[in-house]
PDB file of N, CA and C in Angstrom:
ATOM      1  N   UNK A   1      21.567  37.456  45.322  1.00  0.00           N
ATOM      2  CA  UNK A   1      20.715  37.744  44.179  1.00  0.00           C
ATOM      3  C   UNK A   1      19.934  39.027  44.457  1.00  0.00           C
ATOM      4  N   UNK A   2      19.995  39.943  43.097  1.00  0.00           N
ATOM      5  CA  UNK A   2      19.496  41.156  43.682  1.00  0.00           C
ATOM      6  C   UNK A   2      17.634  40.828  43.869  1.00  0.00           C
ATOM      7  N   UNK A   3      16.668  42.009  43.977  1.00  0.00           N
ATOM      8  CA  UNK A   3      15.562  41.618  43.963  1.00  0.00           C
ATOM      9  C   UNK A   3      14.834  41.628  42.734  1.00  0.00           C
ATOM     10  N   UNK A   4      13.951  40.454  42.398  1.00  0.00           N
ATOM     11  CA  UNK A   4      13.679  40.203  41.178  1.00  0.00           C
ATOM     12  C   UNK A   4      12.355  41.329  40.522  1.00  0.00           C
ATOM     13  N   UNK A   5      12.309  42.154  39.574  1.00  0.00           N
ATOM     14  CA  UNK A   5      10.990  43.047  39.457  1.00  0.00           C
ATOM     15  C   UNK A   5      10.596  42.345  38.103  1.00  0.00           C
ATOM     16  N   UNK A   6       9.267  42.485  37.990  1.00  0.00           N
ATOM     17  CA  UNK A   6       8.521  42.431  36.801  1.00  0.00           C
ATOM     18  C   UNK A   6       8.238  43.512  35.893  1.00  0.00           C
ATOM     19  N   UNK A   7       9.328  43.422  34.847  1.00  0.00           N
ATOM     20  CA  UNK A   7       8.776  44.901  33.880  1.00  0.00           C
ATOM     21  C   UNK A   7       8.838  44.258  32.784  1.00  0.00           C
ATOM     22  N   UNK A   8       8.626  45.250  31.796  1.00  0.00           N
ATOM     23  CA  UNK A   8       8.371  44.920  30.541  1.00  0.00           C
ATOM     24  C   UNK A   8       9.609  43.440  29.414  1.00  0.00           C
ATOM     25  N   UNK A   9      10.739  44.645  29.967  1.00  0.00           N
ATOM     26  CA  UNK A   9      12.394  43.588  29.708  1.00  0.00           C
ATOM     27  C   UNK A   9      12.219  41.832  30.195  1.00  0.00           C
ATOM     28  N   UNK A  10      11.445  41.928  31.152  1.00  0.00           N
ATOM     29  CA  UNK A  10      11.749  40.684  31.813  1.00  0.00           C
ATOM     30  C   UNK A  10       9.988  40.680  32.526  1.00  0.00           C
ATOM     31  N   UNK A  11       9.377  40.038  31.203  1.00  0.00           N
ATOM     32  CA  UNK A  11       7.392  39.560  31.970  1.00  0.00           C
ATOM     33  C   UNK A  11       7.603  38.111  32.774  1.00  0.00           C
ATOM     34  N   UNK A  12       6.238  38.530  33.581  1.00  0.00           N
ATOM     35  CA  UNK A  12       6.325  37.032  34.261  1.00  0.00           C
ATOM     36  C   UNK A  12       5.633  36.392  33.520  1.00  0.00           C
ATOM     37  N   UNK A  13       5.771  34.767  33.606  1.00  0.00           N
ATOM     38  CA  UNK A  13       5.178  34.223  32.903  1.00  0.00           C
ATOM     39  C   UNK A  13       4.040  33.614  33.697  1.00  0.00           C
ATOM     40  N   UNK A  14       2.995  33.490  33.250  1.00  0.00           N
ATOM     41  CA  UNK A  14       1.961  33.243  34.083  1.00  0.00           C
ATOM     42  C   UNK A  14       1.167  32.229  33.282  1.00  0.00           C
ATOM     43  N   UNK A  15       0.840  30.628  34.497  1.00  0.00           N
ATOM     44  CA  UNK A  15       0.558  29.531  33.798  1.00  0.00           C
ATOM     45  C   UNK A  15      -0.800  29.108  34.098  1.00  0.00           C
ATOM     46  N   UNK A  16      -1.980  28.915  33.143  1.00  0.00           N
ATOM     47  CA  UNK A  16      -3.217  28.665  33.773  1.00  0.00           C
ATOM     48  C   UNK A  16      -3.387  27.173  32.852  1.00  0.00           C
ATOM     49  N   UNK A  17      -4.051  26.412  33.819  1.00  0.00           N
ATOM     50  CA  UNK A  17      -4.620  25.359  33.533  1.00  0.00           C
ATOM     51  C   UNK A  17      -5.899  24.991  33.508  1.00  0.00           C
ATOM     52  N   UNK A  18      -6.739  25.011  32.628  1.00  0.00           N
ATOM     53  CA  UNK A  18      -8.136  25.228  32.438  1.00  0.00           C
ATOM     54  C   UNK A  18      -8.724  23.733  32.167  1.00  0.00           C
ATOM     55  N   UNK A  19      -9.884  23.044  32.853  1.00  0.00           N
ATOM     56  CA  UNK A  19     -10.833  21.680  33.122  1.00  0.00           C
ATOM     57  C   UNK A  19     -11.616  22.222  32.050  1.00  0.00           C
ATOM     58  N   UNK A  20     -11.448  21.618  30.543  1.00  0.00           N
ATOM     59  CA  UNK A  20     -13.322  21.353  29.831  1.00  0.00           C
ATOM     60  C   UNK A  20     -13.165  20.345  29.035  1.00  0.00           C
ATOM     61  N   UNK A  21     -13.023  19.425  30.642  1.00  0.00           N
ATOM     62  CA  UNK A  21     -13.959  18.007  30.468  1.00  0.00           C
ATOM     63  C   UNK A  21     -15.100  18.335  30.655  1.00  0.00           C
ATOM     64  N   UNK A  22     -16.367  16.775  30.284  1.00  0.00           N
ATOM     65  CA  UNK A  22     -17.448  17.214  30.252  1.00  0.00           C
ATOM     66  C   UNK A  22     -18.254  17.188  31.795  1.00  0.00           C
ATOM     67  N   UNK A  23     -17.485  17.220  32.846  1.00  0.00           N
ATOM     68  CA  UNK A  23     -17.941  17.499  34.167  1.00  0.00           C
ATOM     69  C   UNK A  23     -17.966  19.370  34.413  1.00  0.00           C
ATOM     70  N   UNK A  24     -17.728  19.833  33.417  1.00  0.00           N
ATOM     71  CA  UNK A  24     -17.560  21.090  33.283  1.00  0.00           C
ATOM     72  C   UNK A  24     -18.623  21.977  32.506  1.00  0.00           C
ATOM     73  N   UNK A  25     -19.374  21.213  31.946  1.00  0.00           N
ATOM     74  CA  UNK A  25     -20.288  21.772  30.745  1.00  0.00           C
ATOM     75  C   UNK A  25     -21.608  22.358  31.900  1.00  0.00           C
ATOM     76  N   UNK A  26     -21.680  23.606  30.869  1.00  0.00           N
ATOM     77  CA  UNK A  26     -23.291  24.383  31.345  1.00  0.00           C
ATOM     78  C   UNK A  26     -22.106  25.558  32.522  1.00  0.00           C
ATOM     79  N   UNK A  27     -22.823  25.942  33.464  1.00  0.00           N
ATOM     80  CA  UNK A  27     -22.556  27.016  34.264  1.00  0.00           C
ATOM     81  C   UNK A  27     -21.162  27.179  34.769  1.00  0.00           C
ATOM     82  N   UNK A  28     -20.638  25.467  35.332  1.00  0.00           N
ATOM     83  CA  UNK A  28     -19.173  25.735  35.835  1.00  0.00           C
ATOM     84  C   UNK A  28     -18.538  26.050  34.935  1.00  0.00           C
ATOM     85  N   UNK A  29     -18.727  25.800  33.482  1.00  0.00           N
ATOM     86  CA  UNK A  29     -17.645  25.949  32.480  1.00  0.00           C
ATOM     87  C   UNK A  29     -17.457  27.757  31.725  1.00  0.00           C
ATOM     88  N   UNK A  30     -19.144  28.098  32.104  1.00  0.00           N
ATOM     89  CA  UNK A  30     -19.039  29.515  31.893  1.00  0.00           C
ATOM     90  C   UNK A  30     -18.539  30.508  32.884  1.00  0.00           C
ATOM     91  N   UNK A  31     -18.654  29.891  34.632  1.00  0.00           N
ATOM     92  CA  UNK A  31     -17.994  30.746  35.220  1.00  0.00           C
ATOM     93  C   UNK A  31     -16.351  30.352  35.192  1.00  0.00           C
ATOM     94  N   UNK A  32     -15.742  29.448  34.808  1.00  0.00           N
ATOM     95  CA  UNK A  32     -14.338  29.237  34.327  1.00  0.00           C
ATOM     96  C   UNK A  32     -13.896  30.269  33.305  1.00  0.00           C
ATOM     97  N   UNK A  33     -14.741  30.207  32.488  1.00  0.00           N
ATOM     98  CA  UNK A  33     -14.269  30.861  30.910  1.00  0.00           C
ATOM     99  C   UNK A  33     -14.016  32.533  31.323  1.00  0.00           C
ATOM    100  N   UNK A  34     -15.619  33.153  32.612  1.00  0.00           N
ATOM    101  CA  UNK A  34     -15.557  34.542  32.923  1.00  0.00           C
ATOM    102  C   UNK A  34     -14.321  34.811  33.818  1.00  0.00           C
ATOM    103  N   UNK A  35     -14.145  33.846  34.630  1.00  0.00           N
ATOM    104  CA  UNK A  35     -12.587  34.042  35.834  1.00  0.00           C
ATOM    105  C   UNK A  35     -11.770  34.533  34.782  1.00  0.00           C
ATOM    106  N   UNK A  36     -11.553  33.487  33.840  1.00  0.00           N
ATOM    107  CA  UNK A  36      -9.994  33.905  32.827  1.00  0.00           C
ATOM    108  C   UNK A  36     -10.094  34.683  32.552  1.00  0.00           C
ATOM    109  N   UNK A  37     -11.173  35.442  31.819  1.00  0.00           N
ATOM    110  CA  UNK A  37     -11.035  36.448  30.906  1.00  0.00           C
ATOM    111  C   UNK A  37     -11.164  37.793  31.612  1.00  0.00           C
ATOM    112  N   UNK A  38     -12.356  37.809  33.136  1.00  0.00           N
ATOM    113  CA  UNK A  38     -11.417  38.769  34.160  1.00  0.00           C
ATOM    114  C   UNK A  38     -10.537  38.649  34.859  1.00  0.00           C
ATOM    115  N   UNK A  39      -9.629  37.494  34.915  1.00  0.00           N
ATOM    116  CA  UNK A  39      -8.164  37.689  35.183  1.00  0.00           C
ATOM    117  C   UNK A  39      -7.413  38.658  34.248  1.00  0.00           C
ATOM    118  N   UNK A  40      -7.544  37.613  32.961  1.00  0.00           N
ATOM    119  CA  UNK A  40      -6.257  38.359  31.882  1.00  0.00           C
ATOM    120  C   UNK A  40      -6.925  39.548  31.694  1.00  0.00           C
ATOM    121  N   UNK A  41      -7.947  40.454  31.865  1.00  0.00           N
ATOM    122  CA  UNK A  41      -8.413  41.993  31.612  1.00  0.00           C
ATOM    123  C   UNK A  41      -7.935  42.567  33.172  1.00  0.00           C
ATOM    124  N   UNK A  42      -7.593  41.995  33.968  1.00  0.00           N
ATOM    125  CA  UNK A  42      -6.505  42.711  35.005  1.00  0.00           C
ATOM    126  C   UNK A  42      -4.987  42.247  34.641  1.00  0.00           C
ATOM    127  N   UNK A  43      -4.462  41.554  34.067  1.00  0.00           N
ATOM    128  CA  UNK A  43      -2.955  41.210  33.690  1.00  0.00           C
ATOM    129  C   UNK A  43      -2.949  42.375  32.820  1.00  0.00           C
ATOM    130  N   UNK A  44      -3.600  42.838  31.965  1.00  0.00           N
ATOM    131  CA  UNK A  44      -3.714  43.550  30.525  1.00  0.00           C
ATOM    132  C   UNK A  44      -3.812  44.838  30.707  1.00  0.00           C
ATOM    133  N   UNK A  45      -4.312  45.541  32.027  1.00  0.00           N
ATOM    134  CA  UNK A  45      -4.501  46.685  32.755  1.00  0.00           C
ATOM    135  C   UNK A  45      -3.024  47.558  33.007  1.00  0.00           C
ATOM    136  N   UNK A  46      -2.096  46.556  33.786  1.00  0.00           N
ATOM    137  CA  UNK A  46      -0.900  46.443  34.311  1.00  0.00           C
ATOM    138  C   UNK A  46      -0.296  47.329  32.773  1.00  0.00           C
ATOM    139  N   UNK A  47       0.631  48.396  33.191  1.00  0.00           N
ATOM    140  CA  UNK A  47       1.300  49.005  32.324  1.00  0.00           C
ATOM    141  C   UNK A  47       0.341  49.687  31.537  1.00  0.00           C
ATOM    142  N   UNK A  48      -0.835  49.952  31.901  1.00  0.00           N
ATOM    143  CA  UNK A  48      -1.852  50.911  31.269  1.00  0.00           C
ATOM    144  C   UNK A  48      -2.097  50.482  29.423  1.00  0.00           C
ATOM    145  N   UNK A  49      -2.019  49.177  29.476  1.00  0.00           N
ATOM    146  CA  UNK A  49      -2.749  48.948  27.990  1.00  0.00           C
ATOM    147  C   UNK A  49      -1.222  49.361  27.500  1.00  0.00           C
ATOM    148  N   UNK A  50      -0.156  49.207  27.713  1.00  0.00           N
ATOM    149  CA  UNK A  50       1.177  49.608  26.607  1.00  0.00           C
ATOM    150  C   UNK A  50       2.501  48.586  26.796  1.00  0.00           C
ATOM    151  N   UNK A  51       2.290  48.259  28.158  1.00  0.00           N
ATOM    152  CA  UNK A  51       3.847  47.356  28.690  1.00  0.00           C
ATOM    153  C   UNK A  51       3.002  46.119  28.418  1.00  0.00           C
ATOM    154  N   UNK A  52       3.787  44.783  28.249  1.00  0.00           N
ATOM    155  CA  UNK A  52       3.901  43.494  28.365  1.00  0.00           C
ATOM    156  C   UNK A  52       4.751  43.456  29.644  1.00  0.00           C
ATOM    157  N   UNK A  53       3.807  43.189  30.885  1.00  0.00           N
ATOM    158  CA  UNK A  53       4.644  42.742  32.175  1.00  0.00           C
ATOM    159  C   UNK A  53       4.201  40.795  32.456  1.00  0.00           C
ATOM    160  N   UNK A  54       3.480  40.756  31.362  1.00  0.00           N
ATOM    161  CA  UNK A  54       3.139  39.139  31.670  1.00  0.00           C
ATOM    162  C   UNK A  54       3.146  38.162  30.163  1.00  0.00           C
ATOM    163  N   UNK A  55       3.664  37.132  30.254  1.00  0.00           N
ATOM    164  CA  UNK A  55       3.375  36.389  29.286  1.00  0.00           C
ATOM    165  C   UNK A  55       2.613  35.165  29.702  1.00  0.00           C
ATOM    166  N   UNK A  56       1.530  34.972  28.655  1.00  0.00           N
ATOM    167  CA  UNK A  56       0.527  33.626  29.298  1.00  0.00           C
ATOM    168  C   UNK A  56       0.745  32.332  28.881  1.00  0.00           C
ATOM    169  N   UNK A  57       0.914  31.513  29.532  1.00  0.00           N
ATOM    170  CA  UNK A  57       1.054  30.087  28.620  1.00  0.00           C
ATOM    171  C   UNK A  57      -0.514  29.369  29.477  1.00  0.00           C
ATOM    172  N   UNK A  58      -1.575  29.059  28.575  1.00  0.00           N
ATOM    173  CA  UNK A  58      -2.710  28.513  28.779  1.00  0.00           C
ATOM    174  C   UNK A  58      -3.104  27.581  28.148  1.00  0.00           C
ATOM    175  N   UNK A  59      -3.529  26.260  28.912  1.00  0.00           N
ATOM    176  CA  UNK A  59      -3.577  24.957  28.093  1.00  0.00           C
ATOM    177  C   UNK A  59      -5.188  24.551  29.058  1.00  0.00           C
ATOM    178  N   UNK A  60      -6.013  24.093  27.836  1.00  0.00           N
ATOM    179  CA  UNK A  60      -7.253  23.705  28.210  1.00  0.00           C
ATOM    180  C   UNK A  60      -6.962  22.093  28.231  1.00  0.00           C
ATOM    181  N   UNK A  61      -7.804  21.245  29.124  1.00  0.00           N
ATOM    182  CA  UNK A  61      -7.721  19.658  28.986  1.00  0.00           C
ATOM    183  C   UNK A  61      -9.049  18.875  29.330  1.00  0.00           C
ATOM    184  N   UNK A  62      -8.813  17.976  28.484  1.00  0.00           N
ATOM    185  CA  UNK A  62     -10.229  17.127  28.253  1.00  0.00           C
ATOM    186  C   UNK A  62      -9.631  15.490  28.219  1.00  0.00           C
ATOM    187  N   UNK A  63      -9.402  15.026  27.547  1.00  0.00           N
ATOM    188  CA  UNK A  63      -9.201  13.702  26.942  1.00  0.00           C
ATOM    189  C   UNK A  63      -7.675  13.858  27.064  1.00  0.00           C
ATOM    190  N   UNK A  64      -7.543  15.204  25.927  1.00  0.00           N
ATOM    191  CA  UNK A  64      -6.115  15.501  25.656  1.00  0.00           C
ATOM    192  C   UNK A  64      -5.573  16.799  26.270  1.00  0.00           C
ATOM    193  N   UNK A  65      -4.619  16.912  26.341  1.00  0.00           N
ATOM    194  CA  UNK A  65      -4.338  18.833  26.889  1.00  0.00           C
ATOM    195  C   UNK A  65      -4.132  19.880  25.230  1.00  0.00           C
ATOM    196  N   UNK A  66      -4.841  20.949  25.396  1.00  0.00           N
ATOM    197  CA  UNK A  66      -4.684  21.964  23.710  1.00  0.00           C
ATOM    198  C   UNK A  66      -3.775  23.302  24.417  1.00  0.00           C
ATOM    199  N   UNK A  67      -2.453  23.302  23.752  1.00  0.00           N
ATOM    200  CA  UNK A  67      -2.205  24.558  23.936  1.00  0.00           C
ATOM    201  C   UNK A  67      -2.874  25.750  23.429  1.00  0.00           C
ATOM    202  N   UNK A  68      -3.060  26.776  24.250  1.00  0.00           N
ATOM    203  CA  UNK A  68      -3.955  27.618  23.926  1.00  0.00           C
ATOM    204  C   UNK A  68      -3.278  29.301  23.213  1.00  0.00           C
ATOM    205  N   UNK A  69      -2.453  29.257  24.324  1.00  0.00           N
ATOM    206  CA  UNK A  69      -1.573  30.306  24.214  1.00  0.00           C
ATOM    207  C   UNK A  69       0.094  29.769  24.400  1.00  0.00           C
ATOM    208  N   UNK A  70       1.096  29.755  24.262  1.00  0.00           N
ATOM    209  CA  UNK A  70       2.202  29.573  24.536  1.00  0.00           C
ATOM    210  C   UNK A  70       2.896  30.762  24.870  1.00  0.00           C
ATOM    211  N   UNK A  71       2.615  31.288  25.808  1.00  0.00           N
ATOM    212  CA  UNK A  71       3.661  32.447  26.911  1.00  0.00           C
ATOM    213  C   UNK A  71       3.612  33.672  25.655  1.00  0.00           C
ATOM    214  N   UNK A  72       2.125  33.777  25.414  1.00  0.00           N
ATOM    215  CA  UNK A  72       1.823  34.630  24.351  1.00  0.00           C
ATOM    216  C   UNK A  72       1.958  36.203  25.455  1.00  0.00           C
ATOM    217  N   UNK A  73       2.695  36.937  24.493  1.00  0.00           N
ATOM    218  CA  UNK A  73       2.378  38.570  25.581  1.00  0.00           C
ATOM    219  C   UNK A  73       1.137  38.894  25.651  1.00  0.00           C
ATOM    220  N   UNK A  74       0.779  39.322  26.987  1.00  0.00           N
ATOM    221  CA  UNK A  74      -0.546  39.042  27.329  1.00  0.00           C
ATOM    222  C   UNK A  74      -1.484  40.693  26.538  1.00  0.00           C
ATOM    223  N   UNK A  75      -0.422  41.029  26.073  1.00  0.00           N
ATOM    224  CA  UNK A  75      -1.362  42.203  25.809  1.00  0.00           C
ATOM    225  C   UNK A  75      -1.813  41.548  23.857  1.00  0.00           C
ATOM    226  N   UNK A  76      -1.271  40.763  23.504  1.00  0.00           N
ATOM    227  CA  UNK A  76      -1.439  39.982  22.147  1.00  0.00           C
ATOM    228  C   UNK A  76      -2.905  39.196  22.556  1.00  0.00           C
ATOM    229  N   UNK A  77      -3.086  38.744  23.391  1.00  0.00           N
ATOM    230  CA  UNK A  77      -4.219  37.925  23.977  1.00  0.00           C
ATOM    231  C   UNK A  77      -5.507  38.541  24.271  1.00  0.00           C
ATOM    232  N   UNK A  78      -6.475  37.988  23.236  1.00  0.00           N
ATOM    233  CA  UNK A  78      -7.702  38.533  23.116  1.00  0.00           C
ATOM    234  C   UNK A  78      -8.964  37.855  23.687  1.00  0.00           C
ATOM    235  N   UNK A  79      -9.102  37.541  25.343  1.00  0.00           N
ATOM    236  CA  UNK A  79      -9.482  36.905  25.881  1.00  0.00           C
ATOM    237  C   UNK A  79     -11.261  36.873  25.721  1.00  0.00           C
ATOM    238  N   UNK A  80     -11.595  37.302  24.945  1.00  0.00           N
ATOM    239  CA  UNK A  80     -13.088  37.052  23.828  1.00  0.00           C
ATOM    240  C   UNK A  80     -12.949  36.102  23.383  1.00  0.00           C
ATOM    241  N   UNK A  81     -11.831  35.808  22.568  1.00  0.00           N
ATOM    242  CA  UNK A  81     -11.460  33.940  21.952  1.00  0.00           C
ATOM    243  C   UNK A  81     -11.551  33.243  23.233  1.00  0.00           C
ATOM    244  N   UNK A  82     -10.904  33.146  24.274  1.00  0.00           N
ATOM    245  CA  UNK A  82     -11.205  32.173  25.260  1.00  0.00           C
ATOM    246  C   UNK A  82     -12.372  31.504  25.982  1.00  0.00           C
ATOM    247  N   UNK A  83     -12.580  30.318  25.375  1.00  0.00           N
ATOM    248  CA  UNK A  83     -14.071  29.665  25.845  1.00  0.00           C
ATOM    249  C   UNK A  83     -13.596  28.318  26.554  1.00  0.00           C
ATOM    250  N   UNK A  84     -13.940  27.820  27.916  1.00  0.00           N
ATOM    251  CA  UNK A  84     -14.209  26.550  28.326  1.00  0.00           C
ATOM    252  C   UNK A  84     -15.530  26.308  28.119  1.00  0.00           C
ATOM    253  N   UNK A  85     -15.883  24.663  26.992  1.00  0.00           N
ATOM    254  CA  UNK A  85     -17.066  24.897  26.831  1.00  0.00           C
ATOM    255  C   UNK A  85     -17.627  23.820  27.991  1.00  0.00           C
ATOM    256  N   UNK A  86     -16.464  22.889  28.162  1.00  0.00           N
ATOM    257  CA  UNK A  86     -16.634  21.499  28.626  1.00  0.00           C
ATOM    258  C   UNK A  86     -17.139  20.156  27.809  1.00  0.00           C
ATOM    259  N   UNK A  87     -16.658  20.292  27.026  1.00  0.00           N
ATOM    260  CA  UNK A  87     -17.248  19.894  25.890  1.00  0.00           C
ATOM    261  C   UNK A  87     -15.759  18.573  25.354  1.00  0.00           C
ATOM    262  N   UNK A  88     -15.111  18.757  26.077  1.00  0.00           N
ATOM    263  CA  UNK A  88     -13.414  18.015  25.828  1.00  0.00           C
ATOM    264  C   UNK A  88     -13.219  16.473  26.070  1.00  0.00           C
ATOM    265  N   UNK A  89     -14.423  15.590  26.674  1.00  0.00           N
ATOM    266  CA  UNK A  89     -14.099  14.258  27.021  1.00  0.00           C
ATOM    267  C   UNK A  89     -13.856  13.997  28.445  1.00  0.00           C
ATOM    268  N   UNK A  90     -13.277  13.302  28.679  1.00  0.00           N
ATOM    269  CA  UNK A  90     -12.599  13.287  29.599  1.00  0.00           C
ATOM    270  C   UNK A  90     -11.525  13.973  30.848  1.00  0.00           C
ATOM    271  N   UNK A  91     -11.383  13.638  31.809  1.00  0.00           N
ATOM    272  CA  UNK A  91     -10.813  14.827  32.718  1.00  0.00           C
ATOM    273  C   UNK A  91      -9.070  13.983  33.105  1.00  0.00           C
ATOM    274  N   UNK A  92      -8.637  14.260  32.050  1.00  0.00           N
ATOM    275  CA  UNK A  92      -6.854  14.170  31.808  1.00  0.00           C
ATOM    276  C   UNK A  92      -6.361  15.100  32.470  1.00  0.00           C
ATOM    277  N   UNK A  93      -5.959  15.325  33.668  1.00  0.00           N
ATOM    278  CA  UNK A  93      -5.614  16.346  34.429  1.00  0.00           C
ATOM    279  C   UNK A  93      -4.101  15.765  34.164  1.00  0.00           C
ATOM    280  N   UNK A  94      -3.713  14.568  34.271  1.00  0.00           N
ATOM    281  CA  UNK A  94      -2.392  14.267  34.365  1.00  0.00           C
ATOM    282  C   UNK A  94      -1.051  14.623  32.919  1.00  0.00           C
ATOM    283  N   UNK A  95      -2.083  14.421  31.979  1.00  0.00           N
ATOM    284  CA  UNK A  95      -1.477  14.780  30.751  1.00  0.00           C
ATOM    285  C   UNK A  95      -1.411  16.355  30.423  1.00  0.00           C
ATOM    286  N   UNK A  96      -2.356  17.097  30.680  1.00  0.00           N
ATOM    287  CA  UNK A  96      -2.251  18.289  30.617  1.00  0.00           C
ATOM    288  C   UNK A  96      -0.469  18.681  31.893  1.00  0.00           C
ATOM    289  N   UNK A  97      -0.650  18.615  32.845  1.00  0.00           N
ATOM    290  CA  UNK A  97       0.679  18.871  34.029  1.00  0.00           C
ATOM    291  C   UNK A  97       1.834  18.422  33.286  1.00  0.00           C
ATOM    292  N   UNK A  98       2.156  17.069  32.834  1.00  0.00           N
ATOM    293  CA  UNK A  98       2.943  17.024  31.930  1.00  0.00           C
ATOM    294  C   UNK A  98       2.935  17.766  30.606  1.00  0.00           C
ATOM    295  N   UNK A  99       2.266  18.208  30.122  1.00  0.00           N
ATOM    296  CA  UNK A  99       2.820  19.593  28.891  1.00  0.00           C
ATOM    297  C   UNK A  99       3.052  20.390  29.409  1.00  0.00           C
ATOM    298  N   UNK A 100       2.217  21.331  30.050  1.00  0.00           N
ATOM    299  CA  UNK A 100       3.233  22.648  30.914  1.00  0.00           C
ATOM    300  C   UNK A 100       4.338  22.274  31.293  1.00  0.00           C
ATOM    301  N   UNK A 101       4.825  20.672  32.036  1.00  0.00           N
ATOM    302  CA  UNK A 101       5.986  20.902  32.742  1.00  0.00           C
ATOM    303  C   UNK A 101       7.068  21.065  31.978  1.00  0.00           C
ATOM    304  N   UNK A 102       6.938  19.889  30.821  1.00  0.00           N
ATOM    305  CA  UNK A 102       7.519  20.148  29.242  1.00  0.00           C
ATOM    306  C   UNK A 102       7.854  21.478  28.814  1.00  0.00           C
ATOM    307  N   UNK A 103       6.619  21.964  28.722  1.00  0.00           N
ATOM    308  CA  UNK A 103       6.669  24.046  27.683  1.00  0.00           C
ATOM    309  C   UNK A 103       7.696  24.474  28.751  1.00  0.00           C
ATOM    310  N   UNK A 104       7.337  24.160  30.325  1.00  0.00           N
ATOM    311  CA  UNK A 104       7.843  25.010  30.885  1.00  0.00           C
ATOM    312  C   UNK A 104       9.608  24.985  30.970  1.00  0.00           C
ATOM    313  N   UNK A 105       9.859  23.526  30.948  1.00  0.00           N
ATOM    314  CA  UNK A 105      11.594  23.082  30.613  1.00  0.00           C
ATOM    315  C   UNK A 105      11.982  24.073  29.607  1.00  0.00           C
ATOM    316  N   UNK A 106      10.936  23.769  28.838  1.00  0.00           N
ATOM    317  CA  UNK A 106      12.029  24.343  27.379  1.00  0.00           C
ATOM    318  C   UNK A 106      11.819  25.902  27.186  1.00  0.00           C
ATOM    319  N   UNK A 107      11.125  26.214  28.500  1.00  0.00           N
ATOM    320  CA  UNK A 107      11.241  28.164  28.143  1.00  0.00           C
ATOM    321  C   UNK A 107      11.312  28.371  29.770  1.00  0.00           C
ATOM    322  N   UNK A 108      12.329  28.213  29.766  1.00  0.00           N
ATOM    323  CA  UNK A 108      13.027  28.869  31.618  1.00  0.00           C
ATOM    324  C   UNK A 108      13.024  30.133  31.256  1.00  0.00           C
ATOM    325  N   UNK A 109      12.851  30.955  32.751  1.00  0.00           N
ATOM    326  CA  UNK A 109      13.342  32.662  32.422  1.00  0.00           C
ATOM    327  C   UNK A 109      14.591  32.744  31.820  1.00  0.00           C
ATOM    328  N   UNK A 110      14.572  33.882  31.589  1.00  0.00           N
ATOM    329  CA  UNK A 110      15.636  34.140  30.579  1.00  0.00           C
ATOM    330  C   UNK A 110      17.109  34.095  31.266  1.00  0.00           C
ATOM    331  N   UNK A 111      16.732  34.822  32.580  1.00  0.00           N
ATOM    332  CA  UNK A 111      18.344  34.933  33.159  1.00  0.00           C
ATOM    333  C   UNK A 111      17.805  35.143  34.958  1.00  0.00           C
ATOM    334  N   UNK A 112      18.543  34.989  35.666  1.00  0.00           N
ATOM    335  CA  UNK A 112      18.249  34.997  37.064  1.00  0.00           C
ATOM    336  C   UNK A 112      17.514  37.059  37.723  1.00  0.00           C
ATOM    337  N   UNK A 113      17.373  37.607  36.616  1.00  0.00           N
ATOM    338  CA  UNK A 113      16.875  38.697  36.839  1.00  0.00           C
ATOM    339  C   UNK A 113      15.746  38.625  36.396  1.00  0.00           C
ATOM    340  N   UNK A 114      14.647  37.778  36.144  1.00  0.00           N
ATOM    341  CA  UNK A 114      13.407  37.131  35.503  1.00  0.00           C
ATOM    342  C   UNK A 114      12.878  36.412  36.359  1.00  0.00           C
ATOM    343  N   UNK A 115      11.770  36.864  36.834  1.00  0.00           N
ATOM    344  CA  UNK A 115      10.934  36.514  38.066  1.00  0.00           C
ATOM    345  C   UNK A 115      10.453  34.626  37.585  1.00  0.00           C
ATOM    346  N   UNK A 116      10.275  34.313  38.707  1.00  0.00           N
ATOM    347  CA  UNK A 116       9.950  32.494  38.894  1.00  0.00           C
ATOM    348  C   UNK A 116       8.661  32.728  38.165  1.00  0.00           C
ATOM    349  N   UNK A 117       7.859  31.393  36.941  1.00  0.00           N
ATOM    350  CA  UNK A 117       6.869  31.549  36.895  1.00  0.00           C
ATOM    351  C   UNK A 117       5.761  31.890  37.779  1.00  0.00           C
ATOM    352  N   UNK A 118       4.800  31.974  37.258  1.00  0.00           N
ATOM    353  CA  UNK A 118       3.107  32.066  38.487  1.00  0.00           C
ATOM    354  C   UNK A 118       2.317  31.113  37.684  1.00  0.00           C
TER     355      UNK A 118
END
């Protein structure tokens, strides 16, 4: 297998799983919400504001898991909308893992020249 690169033809897909249950509310949930949104403003950097080298699939969980993004191109992703408030119920960690693993079945890379998720 040759070596796998990340460019525009072929983004990685990159999977975050975000806690706002209500063990999350007040400060942990705001420094959650700031991580993401200076993560994806370094994913979004990559290719100088013009390439899609990443697609995001982001699911928040509480009670239930909410898809947030579905392997949206990350340069489409306006990480100002993204809030953990903690505010979600309960801490369903198990149900959330089962939907990604789901999304993730049904959207494999495209072809063996398409880097492994992150």
């Amino acid at each position: 297998m040759a070596d796998v690169r990340v460019t525009s033809k072929n983004p990685l897909q990159v999977v975050l799983i975000a806690d706002d249950s209500g063990s999350m509310s007040g400060q942990p949930a705001e420094a959650v919400t700031e991580g993401i949104r200076d993560f994806l403003s370094k994913l979004q950097s990559f290719g100088k504001g013009e390439k899609n080298y990443f697609k995001l699939l982001l699911v928040k969980f509480g009670d239930s898991p909410q898809v947030v993004h579905e392997f949206t191109p990350i340069l489409e992703v306006n990480s100002n909308d993204i809030e953990v408030t903690g505010d979600s119920g309960g801490t369903n960690m198990a149900s959330a893992l089962e939907l990604v693993a789901d999304i993730m079945e049904a959207n494999p890379p495209a072809s063996d020249m398409d880097p492994a998720p992150l």
